[in-house]
Protein backbone atom coordinates (compact mmCIF):
# COMPACT_ATOMS: atom_id res chain seq x y z
CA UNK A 1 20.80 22.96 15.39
CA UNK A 2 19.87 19.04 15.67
CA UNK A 3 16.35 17.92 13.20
CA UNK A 4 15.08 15.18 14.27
CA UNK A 5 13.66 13.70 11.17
CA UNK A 6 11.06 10.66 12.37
CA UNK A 7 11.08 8.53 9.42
CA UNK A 8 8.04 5.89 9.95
CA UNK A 9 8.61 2.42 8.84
CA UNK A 10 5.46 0.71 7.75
CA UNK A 11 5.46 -2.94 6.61
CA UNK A 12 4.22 -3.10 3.06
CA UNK A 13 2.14 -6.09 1.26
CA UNK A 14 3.98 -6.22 -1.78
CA UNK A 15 1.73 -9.02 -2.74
CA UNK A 16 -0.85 -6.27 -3.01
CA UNK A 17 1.60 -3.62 -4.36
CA UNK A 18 2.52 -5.78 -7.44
CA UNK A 19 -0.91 -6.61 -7.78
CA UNK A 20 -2.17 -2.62 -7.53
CA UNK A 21 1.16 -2.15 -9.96
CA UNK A 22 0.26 -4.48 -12.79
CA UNK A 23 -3.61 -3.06 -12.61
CA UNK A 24 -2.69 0.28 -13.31
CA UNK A 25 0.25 -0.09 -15.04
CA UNK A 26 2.79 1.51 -12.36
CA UNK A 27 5.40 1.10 -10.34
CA UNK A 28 5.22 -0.15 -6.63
CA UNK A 29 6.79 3.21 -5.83
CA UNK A 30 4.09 5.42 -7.29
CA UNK A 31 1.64 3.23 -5.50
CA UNK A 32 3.22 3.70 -2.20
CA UNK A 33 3.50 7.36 -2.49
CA UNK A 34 -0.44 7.31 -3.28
CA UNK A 35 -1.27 5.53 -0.42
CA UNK A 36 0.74 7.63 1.64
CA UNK A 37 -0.48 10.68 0.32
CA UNK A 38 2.74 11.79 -1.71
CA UNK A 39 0.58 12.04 -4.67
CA UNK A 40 -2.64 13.28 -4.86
CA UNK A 41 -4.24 12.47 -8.46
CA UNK A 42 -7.77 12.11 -8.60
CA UNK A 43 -7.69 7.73 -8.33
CA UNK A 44 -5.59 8.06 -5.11
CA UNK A 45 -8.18 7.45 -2.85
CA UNK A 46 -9.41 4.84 -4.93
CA UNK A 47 -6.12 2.96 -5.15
CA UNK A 48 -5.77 3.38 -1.16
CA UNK A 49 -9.01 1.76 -0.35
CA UNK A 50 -8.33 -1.06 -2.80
CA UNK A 51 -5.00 -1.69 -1.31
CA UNK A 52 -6.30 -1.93 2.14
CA UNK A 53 -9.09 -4.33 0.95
CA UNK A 54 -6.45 -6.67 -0.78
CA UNK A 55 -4.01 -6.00 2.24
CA UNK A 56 -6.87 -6.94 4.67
CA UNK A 57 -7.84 -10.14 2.66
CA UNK A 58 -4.39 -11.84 2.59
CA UNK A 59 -4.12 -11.17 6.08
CA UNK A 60 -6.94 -13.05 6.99
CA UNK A 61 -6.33 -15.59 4.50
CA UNK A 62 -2.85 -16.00 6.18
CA UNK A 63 -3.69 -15.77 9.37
CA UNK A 64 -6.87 -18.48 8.83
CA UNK A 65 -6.45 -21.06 11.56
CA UNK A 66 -9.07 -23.50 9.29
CA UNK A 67 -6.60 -24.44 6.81
């Protein structure tokens, strides 16, 4: 019997990861795994959305063609 096992490969901000990390005192690992659903404790959906907002805000801070 073959598995295919599709592992995704998502490009992480680990600007935003060390920055979520030092907040809450954890590691970048525990972060990841509550922002991909991993871990479910009760701040999980609050760490996701934060992570998004910080991930969408040094994108467009990169990406800023008025610099």
């Amino acid at each position: 019997m073959s598995k295919s096992i599709k592992k995704s490969s998502e490009n992480w901000n680990t600007s935003a990861l060390k920055a979520l990390a030092t907040k809450y005192s954890f590691s970048t690992r525990y972060i990841k795994q509550c922002i991909t659903g991993d871990r479910t404790p009760i701040f999980a959906d609050r760490i996701k959305a934060e992570y998004l907002e910080l991930k969408n805000n040094l994108d467009n801070l990169l990406n800023n063609d008025k610099l």
